[in-house]
N, C-alpha and C. Protein backbone atom coordinates (compact mmCIF):
# COMPACT_ATOMS: atom_id res chain seq x y z
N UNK A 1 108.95 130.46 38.33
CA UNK A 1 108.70 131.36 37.20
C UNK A 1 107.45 132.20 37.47
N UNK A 2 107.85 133.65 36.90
CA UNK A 2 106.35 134.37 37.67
C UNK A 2 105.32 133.96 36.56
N UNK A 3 103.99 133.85 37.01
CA UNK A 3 103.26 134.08 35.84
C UNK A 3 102.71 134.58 35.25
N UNK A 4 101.90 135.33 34.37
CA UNK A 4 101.53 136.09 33.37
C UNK A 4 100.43 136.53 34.01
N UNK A 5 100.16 137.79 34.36
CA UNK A 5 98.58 138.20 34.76
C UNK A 5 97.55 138.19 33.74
N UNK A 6 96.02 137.41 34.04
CA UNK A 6 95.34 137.41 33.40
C UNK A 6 94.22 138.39 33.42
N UNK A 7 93.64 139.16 32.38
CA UNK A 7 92.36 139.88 32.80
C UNK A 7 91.36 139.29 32.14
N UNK A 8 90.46 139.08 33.49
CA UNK A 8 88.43 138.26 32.75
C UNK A 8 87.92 139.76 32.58
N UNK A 9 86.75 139.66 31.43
CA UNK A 9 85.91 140.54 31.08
C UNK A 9 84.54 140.12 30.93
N UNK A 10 83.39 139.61 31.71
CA UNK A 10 82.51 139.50 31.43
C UNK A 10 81.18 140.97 31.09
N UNK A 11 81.24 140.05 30.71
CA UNK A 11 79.54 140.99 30.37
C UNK A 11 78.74 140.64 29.66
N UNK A 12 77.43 141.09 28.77
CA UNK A 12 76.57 140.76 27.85
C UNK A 12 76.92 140.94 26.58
N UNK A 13 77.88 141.88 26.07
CA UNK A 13 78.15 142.44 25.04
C UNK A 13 77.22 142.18 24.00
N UNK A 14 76.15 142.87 24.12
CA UNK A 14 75.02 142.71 23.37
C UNK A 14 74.41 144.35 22.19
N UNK A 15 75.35 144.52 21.20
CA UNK A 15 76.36 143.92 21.47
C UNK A 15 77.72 144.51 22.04
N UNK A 16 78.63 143.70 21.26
CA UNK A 16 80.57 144.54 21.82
C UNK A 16 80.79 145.59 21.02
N UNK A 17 80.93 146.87 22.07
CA UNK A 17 81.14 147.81 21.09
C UNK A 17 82.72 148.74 21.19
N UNK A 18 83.07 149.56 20.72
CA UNK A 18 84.52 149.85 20.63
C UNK A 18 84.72 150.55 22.12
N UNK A 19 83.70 150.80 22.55
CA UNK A 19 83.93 151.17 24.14
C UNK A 19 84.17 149.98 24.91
N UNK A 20 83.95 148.83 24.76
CA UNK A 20 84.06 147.75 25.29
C UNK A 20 85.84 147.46 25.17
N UNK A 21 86.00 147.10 24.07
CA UNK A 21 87.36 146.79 23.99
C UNK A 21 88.63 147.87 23.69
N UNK A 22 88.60 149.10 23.66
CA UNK A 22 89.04 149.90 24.40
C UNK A 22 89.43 150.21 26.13
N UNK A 23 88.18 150.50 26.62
CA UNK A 23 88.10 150.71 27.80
C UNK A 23 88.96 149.45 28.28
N UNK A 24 88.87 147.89 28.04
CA UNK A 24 89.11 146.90 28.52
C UNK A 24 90.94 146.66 28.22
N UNK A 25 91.51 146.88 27.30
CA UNK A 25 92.32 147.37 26.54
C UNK A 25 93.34 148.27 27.62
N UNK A 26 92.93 149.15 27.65
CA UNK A 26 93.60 150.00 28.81
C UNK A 26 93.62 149.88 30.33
N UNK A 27 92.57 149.22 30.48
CA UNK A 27 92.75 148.74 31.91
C UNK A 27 93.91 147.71 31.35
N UNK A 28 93.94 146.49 31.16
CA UNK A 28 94.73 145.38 30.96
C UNK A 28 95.84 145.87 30.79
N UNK A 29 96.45 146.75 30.62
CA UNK A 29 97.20 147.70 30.14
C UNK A 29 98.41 148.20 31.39
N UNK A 30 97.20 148.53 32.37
CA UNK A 30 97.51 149.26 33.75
C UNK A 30 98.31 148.40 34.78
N UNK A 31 97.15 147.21 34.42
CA UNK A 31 97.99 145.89 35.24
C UNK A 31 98.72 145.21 34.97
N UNK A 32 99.21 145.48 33.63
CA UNK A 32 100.28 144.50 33.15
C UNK A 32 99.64 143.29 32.58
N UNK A 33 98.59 143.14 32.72
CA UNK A 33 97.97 141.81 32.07
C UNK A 33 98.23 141.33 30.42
N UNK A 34 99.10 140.01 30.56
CA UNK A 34 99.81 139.18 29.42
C UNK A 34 98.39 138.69 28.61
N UNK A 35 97.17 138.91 29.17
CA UNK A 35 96.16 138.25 28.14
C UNK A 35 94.83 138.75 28.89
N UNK A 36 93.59 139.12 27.82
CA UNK A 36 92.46 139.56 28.27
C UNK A 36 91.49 138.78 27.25
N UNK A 37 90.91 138.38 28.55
CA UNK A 37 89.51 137.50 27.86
C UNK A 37 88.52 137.83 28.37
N UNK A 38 87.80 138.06 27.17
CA UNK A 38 86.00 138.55 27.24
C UNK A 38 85.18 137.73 27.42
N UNK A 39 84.49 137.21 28.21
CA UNK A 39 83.44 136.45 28.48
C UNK A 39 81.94 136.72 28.54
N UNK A 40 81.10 136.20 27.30
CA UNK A 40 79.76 136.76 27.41
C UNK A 40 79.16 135.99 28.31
N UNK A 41 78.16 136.37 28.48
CA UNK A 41 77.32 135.92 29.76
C UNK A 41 76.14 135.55 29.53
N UNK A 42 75.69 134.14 29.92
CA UNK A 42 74.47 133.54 29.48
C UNK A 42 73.32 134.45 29.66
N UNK A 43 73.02 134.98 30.79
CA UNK A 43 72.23 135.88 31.44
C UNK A 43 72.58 136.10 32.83
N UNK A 44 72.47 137.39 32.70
CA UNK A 44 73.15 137.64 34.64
C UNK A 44 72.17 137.30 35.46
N UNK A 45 72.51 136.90 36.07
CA UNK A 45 71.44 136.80 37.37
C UNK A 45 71.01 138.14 38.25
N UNK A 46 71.72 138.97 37.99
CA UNK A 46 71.04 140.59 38.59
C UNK A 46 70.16 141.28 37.43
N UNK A 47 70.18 140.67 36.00
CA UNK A 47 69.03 141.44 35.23
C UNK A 47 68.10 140.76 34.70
N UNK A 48 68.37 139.48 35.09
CA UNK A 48 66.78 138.83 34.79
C UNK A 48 66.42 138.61 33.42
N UNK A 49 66.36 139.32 32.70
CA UNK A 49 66.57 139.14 31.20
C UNK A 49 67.35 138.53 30.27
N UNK A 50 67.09 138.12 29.01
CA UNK A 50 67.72 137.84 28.52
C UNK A 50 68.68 138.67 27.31
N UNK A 51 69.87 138.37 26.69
CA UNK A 51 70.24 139.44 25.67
C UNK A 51 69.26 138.86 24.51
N UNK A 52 69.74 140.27 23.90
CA UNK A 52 68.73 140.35 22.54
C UNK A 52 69.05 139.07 21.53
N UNK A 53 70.73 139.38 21.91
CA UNK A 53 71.26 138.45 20.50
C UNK A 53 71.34 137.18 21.23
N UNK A 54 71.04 136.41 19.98
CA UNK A 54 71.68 134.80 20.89
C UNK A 54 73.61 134.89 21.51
N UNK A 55 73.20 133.67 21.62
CA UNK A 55 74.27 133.60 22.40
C UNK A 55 75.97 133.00 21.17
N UNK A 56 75.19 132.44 20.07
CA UNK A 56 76.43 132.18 19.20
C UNK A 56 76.48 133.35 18.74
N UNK A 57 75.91 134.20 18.42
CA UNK A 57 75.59 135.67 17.52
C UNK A 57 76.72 136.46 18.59
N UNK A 58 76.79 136.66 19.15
CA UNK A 58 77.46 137.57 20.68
C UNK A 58 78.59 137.34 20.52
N UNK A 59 79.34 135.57 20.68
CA UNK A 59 80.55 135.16 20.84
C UNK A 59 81.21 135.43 19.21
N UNK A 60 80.55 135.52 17.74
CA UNK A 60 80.60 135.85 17.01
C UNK A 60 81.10 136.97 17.00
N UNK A 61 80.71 137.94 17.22
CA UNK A 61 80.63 139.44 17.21
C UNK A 61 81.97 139.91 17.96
N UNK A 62 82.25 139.11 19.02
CA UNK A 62 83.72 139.37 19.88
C UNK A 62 84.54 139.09 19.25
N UNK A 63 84.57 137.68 18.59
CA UNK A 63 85.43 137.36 17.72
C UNK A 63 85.75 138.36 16.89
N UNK A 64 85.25 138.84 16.30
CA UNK A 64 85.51 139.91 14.91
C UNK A 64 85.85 140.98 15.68
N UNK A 65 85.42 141.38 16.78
CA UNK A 65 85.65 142.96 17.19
C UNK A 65 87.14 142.51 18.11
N UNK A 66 87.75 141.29 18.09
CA UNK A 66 88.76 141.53 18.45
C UNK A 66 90.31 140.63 18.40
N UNK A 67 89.66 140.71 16.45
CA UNK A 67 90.33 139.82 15.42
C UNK A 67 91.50 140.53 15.43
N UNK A 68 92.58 139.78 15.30
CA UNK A 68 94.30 139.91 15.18
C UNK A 68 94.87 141.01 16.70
N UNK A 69 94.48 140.88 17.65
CA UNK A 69 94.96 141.29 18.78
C UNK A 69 95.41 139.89 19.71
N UNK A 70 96.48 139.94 19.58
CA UNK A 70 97.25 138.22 20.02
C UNK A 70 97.33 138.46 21.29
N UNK A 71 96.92 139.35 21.90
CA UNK A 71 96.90 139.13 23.58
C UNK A 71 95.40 139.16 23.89
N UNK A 72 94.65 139.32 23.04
CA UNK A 72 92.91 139.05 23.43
C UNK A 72 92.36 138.10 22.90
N UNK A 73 91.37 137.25 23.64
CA UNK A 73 90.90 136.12 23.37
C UNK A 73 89.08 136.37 23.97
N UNK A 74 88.33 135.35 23.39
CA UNK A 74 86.87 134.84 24.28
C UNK A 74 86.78 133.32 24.48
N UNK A 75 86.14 133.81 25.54
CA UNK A 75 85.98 132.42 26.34
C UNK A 75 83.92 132.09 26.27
N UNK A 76 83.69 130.54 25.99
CA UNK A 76 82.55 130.42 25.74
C UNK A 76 82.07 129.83 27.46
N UNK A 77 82.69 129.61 28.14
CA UNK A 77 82.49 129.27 29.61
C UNK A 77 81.21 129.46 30.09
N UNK A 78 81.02 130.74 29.93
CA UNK A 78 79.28 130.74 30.95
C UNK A 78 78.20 130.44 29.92
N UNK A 79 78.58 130.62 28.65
CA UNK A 79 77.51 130.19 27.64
C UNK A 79 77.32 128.91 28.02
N UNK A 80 78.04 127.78 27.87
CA UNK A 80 78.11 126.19 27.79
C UNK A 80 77.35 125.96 29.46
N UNK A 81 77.86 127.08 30.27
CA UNK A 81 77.11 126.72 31.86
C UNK A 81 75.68 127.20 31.45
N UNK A 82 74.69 125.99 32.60
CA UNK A 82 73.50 126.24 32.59
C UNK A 82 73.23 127.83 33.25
N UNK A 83 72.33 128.40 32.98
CA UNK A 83 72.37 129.71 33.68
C UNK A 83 71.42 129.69 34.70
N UNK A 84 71.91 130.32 35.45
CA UNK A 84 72.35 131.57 35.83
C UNK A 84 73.57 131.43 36.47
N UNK A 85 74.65 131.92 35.68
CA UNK A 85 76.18 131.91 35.81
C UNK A 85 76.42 132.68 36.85
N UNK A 86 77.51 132.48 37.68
CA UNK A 86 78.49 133.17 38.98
C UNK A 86 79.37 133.69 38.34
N UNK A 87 80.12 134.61 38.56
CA UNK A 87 81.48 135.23 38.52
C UNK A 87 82.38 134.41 39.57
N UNK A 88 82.03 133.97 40.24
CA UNK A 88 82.92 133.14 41.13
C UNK A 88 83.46 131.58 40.67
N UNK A 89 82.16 131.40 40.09
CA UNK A 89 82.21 130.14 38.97
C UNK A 89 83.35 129.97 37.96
N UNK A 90 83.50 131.30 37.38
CA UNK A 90 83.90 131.28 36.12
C UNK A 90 85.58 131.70 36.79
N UNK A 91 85.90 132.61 37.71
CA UNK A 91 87.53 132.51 38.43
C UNK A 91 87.64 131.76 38.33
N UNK A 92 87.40 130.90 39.36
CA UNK A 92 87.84 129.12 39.81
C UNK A 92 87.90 128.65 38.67
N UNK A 93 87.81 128.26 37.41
CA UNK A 93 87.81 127.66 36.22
C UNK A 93 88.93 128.35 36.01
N UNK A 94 89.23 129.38 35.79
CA UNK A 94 90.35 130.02 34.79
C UNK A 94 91.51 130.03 35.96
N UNK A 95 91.76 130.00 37.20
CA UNK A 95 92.90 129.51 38.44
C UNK A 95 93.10 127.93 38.01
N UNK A 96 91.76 127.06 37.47
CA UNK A 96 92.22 125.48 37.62
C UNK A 96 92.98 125.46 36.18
N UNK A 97 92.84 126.85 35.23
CA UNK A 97 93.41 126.23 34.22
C UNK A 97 94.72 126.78 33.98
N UNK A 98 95.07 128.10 34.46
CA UNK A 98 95.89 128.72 34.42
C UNK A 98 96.88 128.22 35.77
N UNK A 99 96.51 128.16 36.81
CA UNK A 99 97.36 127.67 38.11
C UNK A 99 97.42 128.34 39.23
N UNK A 100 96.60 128.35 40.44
CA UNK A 100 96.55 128.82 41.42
C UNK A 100 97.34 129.87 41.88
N UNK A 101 98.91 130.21 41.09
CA UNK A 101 99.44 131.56 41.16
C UNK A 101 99.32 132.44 40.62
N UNK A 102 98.80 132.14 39.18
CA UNK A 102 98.36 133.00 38.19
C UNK A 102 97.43 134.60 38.57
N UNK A 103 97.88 135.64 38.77
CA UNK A 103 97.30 136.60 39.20
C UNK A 103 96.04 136.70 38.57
N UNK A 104 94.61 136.88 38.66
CA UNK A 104 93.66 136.76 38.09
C UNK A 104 93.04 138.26 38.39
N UNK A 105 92.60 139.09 37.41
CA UNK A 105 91.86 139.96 37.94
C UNK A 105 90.69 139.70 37.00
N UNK A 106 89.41 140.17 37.75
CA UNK A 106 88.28 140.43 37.02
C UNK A 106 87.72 142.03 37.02
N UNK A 107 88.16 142.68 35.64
CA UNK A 107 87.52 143.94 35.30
C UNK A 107 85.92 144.45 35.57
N UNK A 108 85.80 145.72 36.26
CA UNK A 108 84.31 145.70 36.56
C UNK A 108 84.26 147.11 36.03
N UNK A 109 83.58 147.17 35.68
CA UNK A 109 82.86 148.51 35.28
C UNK A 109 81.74 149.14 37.17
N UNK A 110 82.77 150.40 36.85
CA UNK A 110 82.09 151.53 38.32
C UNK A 110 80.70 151.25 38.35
N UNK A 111 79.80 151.28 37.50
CA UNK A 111 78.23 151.54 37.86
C UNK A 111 78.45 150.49 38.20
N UNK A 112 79.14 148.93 37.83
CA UNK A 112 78.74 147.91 38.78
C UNK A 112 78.75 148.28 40.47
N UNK A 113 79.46 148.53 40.57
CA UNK A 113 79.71 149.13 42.33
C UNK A 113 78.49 148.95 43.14
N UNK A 114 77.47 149.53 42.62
CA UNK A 114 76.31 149.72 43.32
C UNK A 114 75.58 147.99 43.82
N UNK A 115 76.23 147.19 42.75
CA UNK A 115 74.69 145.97 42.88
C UNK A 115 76.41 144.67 43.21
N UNK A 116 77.84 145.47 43.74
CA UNK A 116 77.96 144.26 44.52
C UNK A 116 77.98 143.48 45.31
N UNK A 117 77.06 144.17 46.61
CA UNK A 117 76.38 143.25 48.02
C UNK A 117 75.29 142.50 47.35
N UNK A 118 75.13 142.16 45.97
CA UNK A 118 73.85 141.45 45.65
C UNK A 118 74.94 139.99 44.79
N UNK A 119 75.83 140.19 44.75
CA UNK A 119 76.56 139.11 44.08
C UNK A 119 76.56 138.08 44.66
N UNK A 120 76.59 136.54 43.81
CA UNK A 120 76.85 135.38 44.68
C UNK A 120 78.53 135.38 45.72
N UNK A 121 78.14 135.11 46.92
CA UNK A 121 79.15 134.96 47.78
C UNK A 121 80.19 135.99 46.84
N UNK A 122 80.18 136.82 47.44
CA UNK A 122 81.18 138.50 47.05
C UNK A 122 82.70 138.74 47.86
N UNK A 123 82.52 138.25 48.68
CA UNK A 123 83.45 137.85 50.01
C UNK A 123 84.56 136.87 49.48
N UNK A 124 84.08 135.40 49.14
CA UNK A 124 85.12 134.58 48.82
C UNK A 124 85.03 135.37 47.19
N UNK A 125 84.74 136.17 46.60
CA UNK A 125 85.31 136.42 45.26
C UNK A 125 86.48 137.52 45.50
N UNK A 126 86.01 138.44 46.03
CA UNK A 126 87.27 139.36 46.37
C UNK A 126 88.90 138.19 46.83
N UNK A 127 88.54 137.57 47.99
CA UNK A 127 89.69 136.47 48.67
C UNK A 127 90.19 136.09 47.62
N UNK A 128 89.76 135.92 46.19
CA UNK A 128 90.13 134.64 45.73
C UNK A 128 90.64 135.45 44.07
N UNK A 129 90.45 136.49 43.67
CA UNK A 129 90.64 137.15 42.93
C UNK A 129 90.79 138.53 43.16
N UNK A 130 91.38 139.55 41.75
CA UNK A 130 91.29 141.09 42.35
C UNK A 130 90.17 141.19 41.42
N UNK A 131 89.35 142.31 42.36
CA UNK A 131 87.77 142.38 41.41
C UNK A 131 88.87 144.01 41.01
N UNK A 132 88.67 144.15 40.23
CA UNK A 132 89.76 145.37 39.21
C UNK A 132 88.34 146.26 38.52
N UNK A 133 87.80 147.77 39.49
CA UNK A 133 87.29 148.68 39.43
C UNK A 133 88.06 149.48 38.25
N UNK A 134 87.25 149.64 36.70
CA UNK A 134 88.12 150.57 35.54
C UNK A 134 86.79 152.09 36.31
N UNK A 135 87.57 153.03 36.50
CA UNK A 135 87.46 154.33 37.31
C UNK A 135 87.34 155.34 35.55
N UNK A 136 86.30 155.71 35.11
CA UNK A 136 85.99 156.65 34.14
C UNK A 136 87.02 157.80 34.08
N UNK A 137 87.59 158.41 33.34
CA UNK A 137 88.30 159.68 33.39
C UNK A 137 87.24 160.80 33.56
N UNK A 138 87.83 161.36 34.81
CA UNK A 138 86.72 162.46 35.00
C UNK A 138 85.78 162.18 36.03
N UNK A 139 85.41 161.21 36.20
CA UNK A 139 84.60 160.59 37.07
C UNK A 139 85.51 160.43 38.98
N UNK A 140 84.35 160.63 40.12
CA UNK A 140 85.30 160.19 40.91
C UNK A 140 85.44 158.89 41.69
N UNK A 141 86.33 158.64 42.12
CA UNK A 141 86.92 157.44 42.30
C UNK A 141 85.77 156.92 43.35
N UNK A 142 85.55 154.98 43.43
CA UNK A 142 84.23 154.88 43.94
C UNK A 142 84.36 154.70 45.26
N UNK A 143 82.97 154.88 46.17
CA UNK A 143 83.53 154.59 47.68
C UNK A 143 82.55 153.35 48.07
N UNK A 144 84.05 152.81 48.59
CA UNK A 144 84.23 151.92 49.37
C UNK A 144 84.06 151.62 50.24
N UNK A 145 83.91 152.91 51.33
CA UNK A 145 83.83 152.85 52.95
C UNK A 145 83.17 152.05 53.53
N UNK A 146 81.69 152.24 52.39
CA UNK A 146 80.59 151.48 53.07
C UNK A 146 80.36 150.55 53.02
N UNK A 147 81.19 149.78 52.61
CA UNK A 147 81.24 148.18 52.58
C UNK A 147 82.11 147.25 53.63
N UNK A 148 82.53 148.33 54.29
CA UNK A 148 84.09 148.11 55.24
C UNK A 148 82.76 147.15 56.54
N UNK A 149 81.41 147.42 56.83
CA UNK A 149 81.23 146.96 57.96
C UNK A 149 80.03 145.30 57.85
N UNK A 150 79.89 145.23 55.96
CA UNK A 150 79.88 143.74 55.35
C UNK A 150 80.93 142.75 55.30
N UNK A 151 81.83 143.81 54.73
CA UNK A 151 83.24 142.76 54.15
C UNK A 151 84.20 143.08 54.48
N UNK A 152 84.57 143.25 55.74
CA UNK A 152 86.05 143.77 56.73
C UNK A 152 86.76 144.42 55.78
N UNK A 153 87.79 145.58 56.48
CA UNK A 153 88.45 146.50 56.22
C UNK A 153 89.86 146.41 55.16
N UNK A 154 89.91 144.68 55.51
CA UNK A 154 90.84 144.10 54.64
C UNK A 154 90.58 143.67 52.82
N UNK A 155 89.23 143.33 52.64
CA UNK A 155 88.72 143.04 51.70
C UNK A 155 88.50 144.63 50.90
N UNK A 156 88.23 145.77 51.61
CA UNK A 156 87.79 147.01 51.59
C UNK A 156 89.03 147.66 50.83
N UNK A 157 90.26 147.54 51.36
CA UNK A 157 91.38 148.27 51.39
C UNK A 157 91.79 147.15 49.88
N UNK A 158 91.90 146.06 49.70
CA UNK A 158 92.15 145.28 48.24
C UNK A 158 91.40 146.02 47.39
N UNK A 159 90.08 146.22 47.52
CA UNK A 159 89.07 146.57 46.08
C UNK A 159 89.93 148.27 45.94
N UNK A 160 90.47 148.76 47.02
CA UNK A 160 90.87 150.01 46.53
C UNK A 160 91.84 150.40 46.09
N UNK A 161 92.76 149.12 46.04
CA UNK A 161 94.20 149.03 45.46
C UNK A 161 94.13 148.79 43.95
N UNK A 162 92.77 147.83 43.85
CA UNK A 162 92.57 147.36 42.25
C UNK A 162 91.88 148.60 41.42
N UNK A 163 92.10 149.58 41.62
CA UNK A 163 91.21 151.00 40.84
C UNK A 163 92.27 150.99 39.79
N UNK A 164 91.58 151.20 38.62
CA UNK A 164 92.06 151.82 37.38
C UNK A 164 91.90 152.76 36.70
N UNK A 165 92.23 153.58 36.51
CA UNK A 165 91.84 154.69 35.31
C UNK A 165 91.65 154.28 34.04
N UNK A 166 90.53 154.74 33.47
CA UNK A 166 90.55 153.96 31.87
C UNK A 166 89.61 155.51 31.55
N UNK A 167 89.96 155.24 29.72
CA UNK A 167 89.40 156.62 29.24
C UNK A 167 87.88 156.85 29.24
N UNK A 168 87.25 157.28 28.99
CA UNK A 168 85.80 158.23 29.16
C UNK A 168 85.43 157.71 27.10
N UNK A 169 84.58 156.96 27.46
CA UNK A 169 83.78 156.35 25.89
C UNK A 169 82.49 156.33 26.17
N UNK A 170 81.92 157.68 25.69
CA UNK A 170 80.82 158.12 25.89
C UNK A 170 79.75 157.04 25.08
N UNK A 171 79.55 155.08 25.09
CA UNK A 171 79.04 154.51 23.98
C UNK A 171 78.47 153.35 25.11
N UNK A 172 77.36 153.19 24.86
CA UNK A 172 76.16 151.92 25.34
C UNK A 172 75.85 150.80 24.70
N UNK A 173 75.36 150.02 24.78
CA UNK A 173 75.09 148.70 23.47
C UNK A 173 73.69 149.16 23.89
N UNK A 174 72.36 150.07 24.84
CA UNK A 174 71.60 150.32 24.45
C UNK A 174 71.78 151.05 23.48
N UNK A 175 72.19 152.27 23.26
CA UNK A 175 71.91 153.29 22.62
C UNK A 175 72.68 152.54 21.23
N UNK A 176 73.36 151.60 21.02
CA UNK A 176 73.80 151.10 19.38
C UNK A 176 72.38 150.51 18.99
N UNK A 177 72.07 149.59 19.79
CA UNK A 177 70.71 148.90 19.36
C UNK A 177 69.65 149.89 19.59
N UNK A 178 69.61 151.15 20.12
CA UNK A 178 68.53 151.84 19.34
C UNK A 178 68.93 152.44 18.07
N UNK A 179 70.01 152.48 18.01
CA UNK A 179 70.47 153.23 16.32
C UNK A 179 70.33 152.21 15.37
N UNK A 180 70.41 150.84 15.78
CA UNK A 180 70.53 149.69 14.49
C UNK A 180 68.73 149.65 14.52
N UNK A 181 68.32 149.50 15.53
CA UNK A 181 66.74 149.59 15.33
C UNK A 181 65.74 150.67 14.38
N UNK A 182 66.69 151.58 14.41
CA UNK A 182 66.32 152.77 13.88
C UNK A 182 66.81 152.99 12.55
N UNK A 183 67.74 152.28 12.12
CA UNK A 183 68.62 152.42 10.94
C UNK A 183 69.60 153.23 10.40
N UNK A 184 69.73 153.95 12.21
CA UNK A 184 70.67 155.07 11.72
C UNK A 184 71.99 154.64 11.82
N UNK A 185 73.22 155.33 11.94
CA UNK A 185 74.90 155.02 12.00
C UNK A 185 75.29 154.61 13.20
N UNK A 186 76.10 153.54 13.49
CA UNK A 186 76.73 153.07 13.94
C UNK A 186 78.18 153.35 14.05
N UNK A 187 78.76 153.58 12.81
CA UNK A 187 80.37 153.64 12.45
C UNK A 187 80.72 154.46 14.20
N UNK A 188 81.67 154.08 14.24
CA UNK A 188 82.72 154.94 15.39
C UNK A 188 82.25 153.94 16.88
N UNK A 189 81.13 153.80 16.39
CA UNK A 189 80.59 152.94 17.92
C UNK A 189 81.33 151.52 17.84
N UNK A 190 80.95 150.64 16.38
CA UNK A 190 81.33 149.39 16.41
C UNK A 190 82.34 149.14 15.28
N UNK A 191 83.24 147.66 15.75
CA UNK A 191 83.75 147.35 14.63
C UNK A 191 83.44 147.01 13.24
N UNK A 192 84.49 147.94 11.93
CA UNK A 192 83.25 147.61 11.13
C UNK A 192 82.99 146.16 10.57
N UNK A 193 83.52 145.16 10.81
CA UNK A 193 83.27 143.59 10.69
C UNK A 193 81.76 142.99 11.67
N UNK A 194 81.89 143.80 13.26
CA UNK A 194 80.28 143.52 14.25
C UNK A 194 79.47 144.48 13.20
N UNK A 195 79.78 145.21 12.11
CA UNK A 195 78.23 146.05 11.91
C UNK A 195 78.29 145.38 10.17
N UNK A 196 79.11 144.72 9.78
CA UNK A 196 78.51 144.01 8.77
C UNK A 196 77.87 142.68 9.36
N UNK A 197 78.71 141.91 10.29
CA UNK A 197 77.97 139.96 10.61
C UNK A 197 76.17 141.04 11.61
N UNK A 198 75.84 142.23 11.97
CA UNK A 198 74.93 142.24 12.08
C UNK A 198 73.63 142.25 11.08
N UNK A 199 74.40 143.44 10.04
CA UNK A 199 73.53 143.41 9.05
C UNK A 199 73.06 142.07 7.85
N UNK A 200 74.35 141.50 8.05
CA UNK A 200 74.30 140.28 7.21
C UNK A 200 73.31 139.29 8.30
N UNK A 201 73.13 139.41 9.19
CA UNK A 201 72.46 138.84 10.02
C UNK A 201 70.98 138.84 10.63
N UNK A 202 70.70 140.10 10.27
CA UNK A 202 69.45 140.92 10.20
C UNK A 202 69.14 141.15 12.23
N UNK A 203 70.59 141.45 13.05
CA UNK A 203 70.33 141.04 14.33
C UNK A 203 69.67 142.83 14.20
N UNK A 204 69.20 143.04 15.47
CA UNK A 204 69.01 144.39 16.40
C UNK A 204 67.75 145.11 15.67
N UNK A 205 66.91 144.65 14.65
CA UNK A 205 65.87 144.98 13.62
C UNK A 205 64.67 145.64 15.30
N UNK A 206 63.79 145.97 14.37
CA UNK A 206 62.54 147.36 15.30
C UNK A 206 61.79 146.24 16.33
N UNK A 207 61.68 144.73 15.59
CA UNK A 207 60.87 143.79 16.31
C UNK A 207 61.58 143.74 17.46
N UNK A 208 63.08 143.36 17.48
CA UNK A 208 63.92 142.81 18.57
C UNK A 208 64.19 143.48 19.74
N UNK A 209 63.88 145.08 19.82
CA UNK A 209 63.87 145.90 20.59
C UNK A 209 62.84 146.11 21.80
């Protein structure tokens, strides 16, 4: 029986904003993927920092921004891991649970491109999953070349098969949390359920910035 392609979404979603699950939305879309799960992230290990919001506040916020969509789910995985979480970590978990045939892709956002010779072991993540590049509308497609003489021509030629087109959402979770800091509008950026559990919450205030 074939099985259902899955799409991972990590990030900080600090918070999740309608560019998030959109953009994510349409990629999953491209590949056929039977289910997309968002995974926040304890703290990346490429930014050193921490998110603003805690970490139940975050998985909160997904929840609501992506209430009654029966093919999207979150996963608390790298929260519950001590940090500093892998992306390689978190595949292998979702192959042991889903089943070693289970097509797995992990969605990346293009500006990632730049900081993935800095990833833990990048090599066995490509082997072992499709790292699935969402390609901006309008934007051009990313290059690859130069990675062909780190991570052979074979690994090179996969990341360029996994390109997606996804639409152009001109929206940041900086620039929301400078508007919630500021007190100005939000609407169109977030769901309006993430911009009430914020306000009811008193998250993204002038201190927290």
């Amino acid at each position: 029986m074939t099985q259902r392609t899955i799409a991972l979404f990590g990030g900080t979603f600090d918070p999740i904003h309608l560019g998030h699950t959109e953009v994510a939305e349409a990629a999953a879309a491209r590949i056929g993927a039977g289910k997309l799960i968002f995974i926040p992230a304890k703290c990346s290990p490429l930014k050193g920092f921490s998110p603003h919001a805690g970490d139940e506040d975050r998985l909160a916020m997904i929840t609501l921004a992506i209430a009654g969509r029966d093919s999207f789910a979150a996963s608390d995985c790298e929260l519950r891991r001590p940090a500093p979480s892998y992306t390689l970590d978190t595949v292998r978990q979702f192959k042991r649970e889903y089943g070693p045939e289970t097509p797995i892709h992990w969605l990346l956002g293009a500006d990632s491109i730049e900081d993935l010779v800095h990833w833990c072991k990048v090599r066995e993540l490509i082997d072992e999953c499709n790292l699935t590049t969402m390609q901006r509308a309008g934007y051009a497609p990313p290059d690859f070349e130069r990675f062909v003489p780190m991570w052979g021509p074979e690994r090179v030629a996969k990341l360029k098969r996994n390109v997606v087109l996804t639409p152009l959402i001109d929206i940041s979770s900086t620039e929301v949390r400078r508007r919630l800091a500021a007190g100005e509008d939000v609407r169109g950026m977030l769901h309006c359920d993430v911009i009430e559990y914020i306000r009811r919450h008193g998250l993204y205030r002038q201190t927290d910035t």
